[in-house]
Protein backbone atom coordinates (compact mmCIF):
# COMPACT_ATOMS: atom_id res chain seq x y z
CA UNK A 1 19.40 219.91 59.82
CA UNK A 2 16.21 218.72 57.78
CA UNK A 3 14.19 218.93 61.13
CA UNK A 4 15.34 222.52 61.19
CA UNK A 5 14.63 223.10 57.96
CA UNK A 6 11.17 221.45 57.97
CA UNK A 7 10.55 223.53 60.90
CA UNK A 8 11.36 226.94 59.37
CA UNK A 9 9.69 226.44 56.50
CA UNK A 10 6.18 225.43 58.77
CA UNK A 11 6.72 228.47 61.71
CA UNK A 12 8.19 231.16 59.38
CA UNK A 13 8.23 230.62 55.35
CA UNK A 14 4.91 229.50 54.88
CA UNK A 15 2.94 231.89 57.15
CA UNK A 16 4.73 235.07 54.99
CA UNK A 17 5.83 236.65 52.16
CA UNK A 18 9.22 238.37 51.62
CA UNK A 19 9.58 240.80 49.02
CA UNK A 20 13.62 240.02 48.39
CA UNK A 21 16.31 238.51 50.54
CA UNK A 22 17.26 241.92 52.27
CA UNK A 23 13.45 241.84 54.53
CA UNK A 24 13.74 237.97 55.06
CA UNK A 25 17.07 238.21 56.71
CA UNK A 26 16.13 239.74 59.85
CA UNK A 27 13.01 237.50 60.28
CA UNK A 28 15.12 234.07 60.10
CA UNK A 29 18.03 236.22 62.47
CA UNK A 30 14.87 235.88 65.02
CA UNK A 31 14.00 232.48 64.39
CA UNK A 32 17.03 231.13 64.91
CA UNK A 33 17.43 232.73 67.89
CA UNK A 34 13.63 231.73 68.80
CA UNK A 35 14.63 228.26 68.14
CA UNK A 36 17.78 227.63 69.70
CA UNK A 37 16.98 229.50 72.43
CA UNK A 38 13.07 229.85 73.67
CA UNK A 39 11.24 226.54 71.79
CA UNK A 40 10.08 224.41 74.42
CA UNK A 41 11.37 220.68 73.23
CA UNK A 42 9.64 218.06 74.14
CA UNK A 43 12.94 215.69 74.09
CA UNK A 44 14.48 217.67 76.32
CA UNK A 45 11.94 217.22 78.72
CA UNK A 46 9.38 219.76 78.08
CA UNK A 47 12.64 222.48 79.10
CA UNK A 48 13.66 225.53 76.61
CA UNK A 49 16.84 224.59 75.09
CA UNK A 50 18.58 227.68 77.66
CA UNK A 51 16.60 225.94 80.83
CA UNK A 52 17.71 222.68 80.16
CA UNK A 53 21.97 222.94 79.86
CA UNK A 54 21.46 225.38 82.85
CA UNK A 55 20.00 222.47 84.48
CA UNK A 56 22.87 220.16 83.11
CA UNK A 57 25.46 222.36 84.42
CA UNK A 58 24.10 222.58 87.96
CA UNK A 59 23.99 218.68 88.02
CA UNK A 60 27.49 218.39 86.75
């Protein structure tokens, strides 16, 4: 959780400024799609997070 956290703050907190909690909400909704989703890891073998359990379930 603290390498997500780190993360967020880097790729999304610290690049803009929210004027309340009501326009930040949909920005992190993205993110955390972005990042479980799309983010190319390179511990999972240079493979989006999708790519790589669609891999795992083939080899299963």
């Amino acid at each position: 959780m603290e390498n997500f956290f780190g993360i967020l703050k880097s790729e999304l907190l610290n690049l803009k400024e929210f004027e309340n909690v009501e326009h930040f909400k949909p920005d992190l909704a993205k993110h955390i799609v972005y990042h479980n989703q799309n983010r190319i890891r390179a511990k999972l073998k240079a493979k989006r997070p999708v790519q790589y359990r669609a891999h795992a379930l083939q080899a299963a």
